[in-house]
Protein backbone atom coordinates (compact mmCIF):
# COMPACT_ATOMS: atom_id res chain seq x y z
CA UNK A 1 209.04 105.84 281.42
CA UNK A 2 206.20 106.32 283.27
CA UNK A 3 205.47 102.68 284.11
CA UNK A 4 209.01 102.20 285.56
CA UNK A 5 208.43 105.75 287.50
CA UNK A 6 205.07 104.82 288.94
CA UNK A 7 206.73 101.84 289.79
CA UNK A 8 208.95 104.00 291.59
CA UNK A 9 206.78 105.76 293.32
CA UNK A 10 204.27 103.49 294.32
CA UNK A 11 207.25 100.72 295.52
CA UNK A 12 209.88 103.17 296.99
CA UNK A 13 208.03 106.35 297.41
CA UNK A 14 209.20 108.84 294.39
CA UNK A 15 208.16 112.33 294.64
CA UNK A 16 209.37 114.44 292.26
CA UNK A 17 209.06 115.49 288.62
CA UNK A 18 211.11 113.78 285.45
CA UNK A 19 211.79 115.60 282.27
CA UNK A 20 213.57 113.21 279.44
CA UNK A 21 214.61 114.89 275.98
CA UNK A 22 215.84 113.22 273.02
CA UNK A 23 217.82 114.99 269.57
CA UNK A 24 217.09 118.19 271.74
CA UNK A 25 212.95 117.60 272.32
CA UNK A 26 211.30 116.67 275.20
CA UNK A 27 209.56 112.99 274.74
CA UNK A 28 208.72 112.62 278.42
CA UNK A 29 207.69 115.04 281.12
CA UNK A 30 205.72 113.64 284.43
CA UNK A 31 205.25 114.43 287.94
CA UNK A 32 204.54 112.09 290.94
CA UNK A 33 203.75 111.86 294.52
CA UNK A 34 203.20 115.11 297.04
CA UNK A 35 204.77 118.71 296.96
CA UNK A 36 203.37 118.95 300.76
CA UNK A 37 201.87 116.01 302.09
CA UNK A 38 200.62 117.65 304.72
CA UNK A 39 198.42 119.99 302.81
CA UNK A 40 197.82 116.93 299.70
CA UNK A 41 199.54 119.15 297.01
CA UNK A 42 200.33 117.43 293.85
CA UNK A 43 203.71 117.76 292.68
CA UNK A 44 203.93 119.40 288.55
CA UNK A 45 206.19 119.69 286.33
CA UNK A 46 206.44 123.36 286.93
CA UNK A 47 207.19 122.38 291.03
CA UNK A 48 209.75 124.07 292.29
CA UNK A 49 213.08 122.01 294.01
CA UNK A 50 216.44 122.73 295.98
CA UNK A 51 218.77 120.90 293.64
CA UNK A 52 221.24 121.26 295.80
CA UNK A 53 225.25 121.05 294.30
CA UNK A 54 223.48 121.30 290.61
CA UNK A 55 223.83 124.42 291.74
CA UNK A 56 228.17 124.21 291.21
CA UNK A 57 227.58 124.35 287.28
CA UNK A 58 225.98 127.74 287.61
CA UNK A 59 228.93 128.57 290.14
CA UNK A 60 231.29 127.39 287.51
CA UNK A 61 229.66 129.80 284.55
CA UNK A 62 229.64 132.68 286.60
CA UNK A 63 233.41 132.08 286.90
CA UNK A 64 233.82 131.74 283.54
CA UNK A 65 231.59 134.55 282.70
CA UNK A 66 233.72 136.76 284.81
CA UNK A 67 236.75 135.06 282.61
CA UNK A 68 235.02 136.48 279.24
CA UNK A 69 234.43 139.55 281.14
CA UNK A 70 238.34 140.06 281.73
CA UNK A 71 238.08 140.63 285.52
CA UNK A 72 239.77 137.33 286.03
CA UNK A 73 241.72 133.53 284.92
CA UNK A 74 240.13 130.57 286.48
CA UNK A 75 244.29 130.40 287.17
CA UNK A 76 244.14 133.14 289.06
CA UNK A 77 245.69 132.55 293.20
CA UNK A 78 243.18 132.50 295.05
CA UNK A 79 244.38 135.05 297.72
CA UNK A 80 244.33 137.38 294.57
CA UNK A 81 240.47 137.81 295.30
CA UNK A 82 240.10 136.48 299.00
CA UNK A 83 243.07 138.86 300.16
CA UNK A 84 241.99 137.71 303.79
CA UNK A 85 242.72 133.90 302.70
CA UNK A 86 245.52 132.05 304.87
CA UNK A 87 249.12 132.16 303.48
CA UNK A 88 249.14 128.22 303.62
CA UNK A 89 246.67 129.04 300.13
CA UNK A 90 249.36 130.49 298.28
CA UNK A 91 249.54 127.09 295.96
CA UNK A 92 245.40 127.69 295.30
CA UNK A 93 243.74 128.46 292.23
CA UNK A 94 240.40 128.88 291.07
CA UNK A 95 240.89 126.37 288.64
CA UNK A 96 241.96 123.77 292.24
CA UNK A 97 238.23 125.09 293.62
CA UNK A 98 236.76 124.33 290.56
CA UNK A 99 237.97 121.16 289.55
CA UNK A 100 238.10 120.02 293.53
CA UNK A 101 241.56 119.56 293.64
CA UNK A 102 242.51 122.33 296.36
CA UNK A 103 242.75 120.60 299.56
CA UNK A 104 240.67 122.41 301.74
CA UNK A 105 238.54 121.03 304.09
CA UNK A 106 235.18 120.83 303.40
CA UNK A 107 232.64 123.05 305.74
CA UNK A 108 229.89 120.25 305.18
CA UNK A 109 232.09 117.42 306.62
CA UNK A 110 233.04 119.18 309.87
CA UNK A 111 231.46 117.63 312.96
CA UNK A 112 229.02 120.36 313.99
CA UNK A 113 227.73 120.96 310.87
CA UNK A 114 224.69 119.50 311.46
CA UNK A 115 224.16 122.33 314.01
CA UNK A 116 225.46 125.07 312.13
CA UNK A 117 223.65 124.58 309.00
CA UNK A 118 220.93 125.90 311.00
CA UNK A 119 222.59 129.22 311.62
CA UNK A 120 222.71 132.43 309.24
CA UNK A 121 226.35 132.33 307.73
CA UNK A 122 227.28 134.49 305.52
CA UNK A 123 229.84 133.46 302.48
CA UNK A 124 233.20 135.04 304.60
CA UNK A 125 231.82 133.58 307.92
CA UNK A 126 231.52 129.91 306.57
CA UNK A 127 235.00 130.15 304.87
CA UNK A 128 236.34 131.01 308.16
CA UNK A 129 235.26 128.15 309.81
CA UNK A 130 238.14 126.16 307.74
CA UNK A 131 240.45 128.44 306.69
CA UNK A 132 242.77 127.63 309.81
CA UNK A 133 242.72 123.76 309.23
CA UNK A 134 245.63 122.33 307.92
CA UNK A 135 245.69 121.81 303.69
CA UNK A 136 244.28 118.07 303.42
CA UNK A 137 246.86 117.37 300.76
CA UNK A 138 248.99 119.49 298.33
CA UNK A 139 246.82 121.09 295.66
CA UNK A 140 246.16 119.89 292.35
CA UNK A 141 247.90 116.20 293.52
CA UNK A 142 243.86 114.76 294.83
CA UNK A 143 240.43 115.29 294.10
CA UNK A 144 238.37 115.32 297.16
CA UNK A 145 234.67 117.03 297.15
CA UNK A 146 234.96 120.36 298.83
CA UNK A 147 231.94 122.41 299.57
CA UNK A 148 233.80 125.13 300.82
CA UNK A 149 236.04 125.66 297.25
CA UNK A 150 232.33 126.80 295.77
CA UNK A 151 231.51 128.58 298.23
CA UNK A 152 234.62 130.16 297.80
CA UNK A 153 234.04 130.91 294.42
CA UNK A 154 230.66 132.08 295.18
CA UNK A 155 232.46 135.20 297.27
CA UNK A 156 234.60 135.84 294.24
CA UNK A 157 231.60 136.57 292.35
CA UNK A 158 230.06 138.75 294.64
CA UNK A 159 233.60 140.80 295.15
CA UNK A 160 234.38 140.86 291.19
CA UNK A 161 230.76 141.66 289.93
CA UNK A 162 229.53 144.21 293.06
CA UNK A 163 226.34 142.06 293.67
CA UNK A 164 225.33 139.26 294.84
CA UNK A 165 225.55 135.86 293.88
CA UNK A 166 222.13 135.22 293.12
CA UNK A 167 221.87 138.57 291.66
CA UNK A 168 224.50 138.01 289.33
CA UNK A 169 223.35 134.47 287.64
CA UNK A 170 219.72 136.24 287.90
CA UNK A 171 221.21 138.86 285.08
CA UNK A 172 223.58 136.94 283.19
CA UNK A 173 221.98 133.38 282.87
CA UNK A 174 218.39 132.98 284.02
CA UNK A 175 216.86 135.87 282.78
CA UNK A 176 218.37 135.97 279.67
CA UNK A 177 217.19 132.41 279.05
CA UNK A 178 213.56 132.61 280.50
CA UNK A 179 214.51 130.77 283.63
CA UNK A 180 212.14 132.10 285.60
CA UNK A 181 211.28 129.72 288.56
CA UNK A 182 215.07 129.28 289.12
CA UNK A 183 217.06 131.55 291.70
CA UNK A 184 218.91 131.80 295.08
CA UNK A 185 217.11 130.08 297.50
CA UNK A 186 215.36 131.68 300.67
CA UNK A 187 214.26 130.73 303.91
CA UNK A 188 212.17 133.77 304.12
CA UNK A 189 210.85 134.54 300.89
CA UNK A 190 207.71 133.56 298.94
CA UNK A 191 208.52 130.93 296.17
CA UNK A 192 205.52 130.27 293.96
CA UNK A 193 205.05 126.19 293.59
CA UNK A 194 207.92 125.24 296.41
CA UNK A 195 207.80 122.16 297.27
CA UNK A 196 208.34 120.85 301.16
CA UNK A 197 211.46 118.56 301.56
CA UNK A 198 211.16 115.26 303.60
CA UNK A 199 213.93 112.95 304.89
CA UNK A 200 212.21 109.11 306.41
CA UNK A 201 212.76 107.82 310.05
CA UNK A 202 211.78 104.51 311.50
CA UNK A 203 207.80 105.71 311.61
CA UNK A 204 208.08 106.93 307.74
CA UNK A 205 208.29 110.53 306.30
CA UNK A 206 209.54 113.55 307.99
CA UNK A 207 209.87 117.01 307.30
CA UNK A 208 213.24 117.70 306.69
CA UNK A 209 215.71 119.45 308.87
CA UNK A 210 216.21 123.25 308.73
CA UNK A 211 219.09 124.19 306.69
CA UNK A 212 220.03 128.19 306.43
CA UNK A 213 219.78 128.80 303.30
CA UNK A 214 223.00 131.26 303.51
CA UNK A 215 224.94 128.33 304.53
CA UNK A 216 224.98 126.43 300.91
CA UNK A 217 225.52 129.33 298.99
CA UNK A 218 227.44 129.17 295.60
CA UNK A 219 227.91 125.38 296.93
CA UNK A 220 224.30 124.41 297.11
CA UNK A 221 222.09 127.12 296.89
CA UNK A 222 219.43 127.46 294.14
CA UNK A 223 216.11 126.08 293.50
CA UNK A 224 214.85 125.04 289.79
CA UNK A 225 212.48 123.45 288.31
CA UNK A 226 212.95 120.62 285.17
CA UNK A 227 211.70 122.71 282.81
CA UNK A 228 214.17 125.21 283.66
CA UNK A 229 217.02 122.92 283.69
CA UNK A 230 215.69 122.15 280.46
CA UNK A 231 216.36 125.48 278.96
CA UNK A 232 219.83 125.41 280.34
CA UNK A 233 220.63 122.45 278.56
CA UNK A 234 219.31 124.22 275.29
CA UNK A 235 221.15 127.23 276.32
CA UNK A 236 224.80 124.67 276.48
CA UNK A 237 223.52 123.04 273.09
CA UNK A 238 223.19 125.74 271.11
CA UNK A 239 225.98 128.08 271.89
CA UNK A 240 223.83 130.28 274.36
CA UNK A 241 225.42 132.46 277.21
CA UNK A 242 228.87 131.14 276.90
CA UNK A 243 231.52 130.97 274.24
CA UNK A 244 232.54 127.92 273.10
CA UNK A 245 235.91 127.96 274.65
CA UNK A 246 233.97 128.49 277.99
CA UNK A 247 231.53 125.66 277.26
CA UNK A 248 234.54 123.60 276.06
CA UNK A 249 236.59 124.25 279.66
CA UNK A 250 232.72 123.81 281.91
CA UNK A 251 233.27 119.96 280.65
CA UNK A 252 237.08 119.34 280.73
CA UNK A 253 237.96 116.68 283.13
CA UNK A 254 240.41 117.43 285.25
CA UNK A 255 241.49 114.54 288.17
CA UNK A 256 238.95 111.14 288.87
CA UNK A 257 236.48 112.92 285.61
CA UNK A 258 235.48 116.07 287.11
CA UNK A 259 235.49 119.76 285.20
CA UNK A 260 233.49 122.91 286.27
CA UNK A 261 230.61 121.77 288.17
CA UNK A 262 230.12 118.51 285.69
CA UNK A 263 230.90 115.04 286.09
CA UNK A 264 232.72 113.54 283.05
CA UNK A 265 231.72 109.98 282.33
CA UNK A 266 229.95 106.96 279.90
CA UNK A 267 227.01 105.25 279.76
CA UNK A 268 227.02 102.39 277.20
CA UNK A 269 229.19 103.86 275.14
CA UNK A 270 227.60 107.19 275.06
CA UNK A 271 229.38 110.94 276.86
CA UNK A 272 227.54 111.51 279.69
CA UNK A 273 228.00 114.86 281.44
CA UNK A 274 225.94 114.63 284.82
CA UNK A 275 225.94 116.07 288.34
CA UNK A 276 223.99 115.07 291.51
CA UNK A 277 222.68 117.06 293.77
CA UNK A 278 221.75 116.52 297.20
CA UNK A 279 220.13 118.65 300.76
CA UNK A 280 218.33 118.00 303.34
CA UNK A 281 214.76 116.97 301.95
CA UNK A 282 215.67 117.25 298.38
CA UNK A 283 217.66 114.92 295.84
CA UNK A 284 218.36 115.42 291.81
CA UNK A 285 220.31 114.40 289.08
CA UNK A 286 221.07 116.44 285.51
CA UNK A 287 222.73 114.02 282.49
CA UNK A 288 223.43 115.34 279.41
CA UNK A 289 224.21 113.10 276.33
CA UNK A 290 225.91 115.60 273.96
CA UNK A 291 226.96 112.70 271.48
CA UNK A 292 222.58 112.15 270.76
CA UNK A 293 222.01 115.78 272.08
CA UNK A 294 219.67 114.22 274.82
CA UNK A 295 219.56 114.93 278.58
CA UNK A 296 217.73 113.39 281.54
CA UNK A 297 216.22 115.17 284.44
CA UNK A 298 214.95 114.56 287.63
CA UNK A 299 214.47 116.38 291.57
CA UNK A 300 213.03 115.16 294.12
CA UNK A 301 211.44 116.55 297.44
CA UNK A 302 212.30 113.43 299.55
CA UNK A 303 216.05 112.83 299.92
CA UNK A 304 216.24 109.12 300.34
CA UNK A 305 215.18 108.46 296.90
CA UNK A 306 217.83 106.96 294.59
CA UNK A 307 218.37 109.87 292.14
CA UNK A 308 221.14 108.12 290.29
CA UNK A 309 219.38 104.70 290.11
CA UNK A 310 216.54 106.67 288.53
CA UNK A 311 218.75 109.18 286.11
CA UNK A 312 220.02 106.03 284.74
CA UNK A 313 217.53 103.70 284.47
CA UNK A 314 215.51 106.55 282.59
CA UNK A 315 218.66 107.27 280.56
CA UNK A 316 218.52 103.84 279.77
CA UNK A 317 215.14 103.33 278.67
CA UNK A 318 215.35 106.82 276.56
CA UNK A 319 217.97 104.76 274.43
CA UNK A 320 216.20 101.57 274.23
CA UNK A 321 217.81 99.70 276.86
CA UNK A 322 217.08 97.45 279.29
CA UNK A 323 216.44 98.47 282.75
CA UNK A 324 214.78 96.55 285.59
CA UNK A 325 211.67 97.86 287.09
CA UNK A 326 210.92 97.96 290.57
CA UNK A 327 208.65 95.16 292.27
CA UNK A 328 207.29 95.15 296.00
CA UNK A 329 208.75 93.01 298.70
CA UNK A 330 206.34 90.88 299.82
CA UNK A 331 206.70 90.79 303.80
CA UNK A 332 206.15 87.80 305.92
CA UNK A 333 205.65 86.85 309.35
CA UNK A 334 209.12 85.60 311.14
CA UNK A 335 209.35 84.49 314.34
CA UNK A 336 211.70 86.03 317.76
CA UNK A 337 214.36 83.72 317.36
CA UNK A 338 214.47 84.19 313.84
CA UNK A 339 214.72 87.71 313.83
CA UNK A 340 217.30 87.41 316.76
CA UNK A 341 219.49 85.25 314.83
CA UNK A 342 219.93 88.65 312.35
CA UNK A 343 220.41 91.05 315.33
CA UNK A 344 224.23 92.33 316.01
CA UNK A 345 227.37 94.36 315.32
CA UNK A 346 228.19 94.21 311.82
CA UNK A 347 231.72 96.06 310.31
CA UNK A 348 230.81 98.58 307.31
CA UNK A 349 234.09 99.02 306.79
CA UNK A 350 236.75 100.02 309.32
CA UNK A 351 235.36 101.87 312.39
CA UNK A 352 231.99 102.11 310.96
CA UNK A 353 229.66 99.71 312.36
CA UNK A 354 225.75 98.98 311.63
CA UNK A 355 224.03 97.12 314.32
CA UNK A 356 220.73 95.29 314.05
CA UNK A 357 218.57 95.10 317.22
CA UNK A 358 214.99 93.18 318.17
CA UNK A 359 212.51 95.00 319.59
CA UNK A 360 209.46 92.95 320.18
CA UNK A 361 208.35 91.81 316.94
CA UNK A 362 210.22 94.43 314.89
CA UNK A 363 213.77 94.71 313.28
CA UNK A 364 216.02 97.99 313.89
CA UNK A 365 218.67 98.87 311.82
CA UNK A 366 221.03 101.36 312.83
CA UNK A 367 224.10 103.60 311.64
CA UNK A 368 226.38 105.80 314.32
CA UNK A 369 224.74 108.95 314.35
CA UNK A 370 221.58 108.17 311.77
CA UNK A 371 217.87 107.69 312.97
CA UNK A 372 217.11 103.94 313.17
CA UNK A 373 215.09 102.54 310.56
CA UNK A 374 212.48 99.00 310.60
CA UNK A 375 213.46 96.06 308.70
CA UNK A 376 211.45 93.84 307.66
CA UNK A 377 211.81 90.06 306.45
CA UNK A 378 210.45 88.67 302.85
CA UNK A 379 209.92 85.11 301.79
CA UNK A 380 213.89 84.45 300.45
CA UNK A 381 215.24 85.36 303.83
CA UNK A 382 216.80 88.54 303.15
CA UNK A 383 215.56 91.39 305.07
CA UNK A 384 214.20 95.15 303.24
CA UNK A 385 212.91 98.19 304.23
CA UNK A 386 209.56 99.84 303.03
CA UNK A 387 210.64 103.26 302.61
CA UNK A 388 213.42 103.04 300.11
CA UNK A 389 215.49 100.53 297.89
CA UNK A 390 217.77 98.95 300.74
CA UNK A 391 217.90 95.10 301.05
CA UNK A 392 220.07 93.19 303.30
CA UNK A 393 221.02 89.27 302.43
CA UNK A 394 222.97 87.45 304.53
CA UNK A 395 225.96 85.07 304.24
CA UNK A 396 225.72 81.81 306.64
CA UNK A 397 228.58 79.38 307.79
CA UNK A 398 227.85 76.06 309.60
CA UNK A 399 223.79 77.85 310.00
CA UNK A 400 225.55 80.99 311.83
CA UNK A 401 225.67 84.26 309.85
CA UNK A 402 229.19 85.66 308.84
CA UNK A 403 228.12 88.64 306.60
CA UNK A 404 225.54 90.57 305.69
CA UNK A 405 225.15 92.10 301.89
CA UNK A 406 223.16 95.74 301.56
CA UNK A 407 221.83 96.36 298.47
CA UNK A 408 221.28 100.47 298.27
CA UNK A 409 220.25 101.78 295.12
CA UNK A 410 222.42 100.01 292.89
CA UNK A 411 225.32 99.91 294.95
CA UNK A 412 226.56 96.85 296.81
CA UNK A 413 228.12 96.85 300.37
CA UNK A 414 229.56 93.78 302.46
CA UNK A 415 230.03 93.60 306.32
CA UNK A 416 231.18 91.30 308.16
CA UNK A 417 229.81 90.35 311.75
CA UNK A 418 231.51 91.00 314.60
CA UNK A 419 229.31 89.97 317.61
């Protein structure tokens, strides 16, 4: 494990920390690369990450913590608790927040998010932002990833339980388990062993943008650490905090594999109960393997890292499996012409466009609305970029390129040139 994630780092630039446990004890723990690269601080084991919508799982306990509790049924209407919701909700339950299935928009996907994730936002104030935009579909007939349905339930926390939502888990789950470097994130306040966040542009590592940290709420809100998220999964094994009807309902799929907060799936033949998590500067992903009561780990402080890629390939070599570590690109020298023979419009898929531009000796890549990034070209012709795992192979007819293939982090996309 910690050749392939040295390999990580030193090829694609992990920074982060990696906990692996096996039959319910840890075998591998490691940390890598900077918590704040400006100021040369090692990242630990005991560093301190936004894990972003890891965060729903919590949001889905609470809920059903509040269920043991008797104050409500995850098929409870939602205007039962938001009295201020829009009549158009009157199909909504929590269960349709939960499980994704409600048909609200989602606040993240709006187009001046970007702007307004800066802003303080309170729980009611974000909700009203889409609570006059038409249902996307009917609810319960489509899953579709909804930031605003946690957020949601985040505000039914805080109305049922009289505190607030990072109050609440802070009482009923993390302190009660010894989780004590996890907790509501803050903008303002003094975390101990918080690591910086750092997204890459075209001259390497950035600081991240600013997001509120009011804005993600019940959706996206809380920092851990793997050690902490470690406890939690002892906390689901054994029987801890929940019943087991409640631990039974967190990992119920409901439509396309998802239940509370928790991704239903299989790897190799094995249950695997994972969630992602993802915010500006800051990547993770949690698996759990209840069949060999084993769980993978890992956060990151620089969000272009493939989390997933990494989950499973350290998943994979937990169970004695094959999984391909990563190698260097070796660049090499290519001429003008060469490099303008790659440059042009190629289609995504439809309406989505990536171009590819020369600029003296250099080759731009470029999304709508995304910082441009350098490509360079290696020995086999295809073209990759230093910063992350992204290649780009191309597809030729009569010597004149038709397509381009990009490899990203395990997942393969092909566009087709259109000028």
């Amino acid at each position: 494990m910690h050749a392939y994630l040295q390999a990580q780092a030193d090829v694609y630039g992990f920074s982060g920390s990696v906990l692996a446990a096996r039959q319910g004890n840890i075998v591998f723990s490691g940390a890598y690369g900077f918590a704040n690269l400006e100021h040369r601080v090692a990242n630990k084991v005991t560093t301190v990450f936004r894990i972003g919508s890891v965060t729903k799982q919590f949001t889905a306990a609470a809920i059903l913590l509040l269920e043991e509790d008797g104050r409500l049924s995850a098929n409870d209407a939602v205007r039962r608790h938001i009295t201020e919701a829009p009549a158009a909700w009157d199909g909504i339950t929590l269960h349709h927040l939960l499980t994704h299935t409600s048909g609200i928009a989602s606040f993240t996907s709006l187009p001046d998010y970007a702007s307004t994730m800066m802003l303080p936002s309170e729980p009611a104030k974000t909700i009203a932002r889409v609570r006059d935009l038409p249902l996307e579909f009917v609810p319960g007939s489509k899953y579709a990833y909804c930031n605003s349905g946690y957020v949601l339930l985040g505000l039914v926390v805080e109305r049922l339980a009289g505190t607030s939502y990072g109050e609440f888990l802070a009482s009923r789950i993390f302190s009660p388990l010894g989780m004590n470097q996890t907790g509501y994130d803050s903008t303002s306040g003094i975390c101990l062993n918080r690591a910086q966040g750092y997204s890459v542009r075209r001259e390497g590592p950035v600081n991240a943008a600013y997001v509120n940290m009011t804005v993600p709420h019940a959706a996206g809100g809380l920092v851990s650490t793997v050690g902490d998220l470690f406890a939690w999964d002892r906390a689901l094994a054994r029987g801890q905090i929940l019943s087991g009807e409640s631990r039974r309902r967190l990992v119920t799929p409901a439509l396309e594999g998802y239940a509370y907060g928790w991704a239903i799936g299989a790897k190799e033949g094995r249950t695997r109960i994972s969630h992602g998590g993802g915010i500006d500067g800051f990547v993770c992903e949690f698996a759990r393997y209840p069949d060999d009561d084993s769980c993978v780990i890992n956060l990151s402080n620089r969000d272009w890292v493939p989390a997933s890629v990494i989950n499973h390939d350290v998943s994979a070599i937990l169970f004695g499996l094959p999984c391909e570590v990563p190698r260097p690109y070796i660049e090499v020298a290519a001429s003008e012409s060469v490099l303008d023979s790659y440059a042009g419009r190629y289609e995504v898929e439809p309406g989505q466009q990536m171009t590819l531009r020369r600029e003296q000796r250099e080759l731009i890549g470029a999304f709508p609305g995304q910082p441009p990034y350098v490509l360079y070209p290696d020995a086999s012709g295809a073209l990759f970029m230093k910063e992350m795992d992204l290649q780009i192979r191309f597809t030729r007819v009569n010597d004149a390129i038709s397509s381009l293939t990009i490899h990203r982090a395990g997942n393969v996309t092909i566009a087709r040139k259109v000028s």
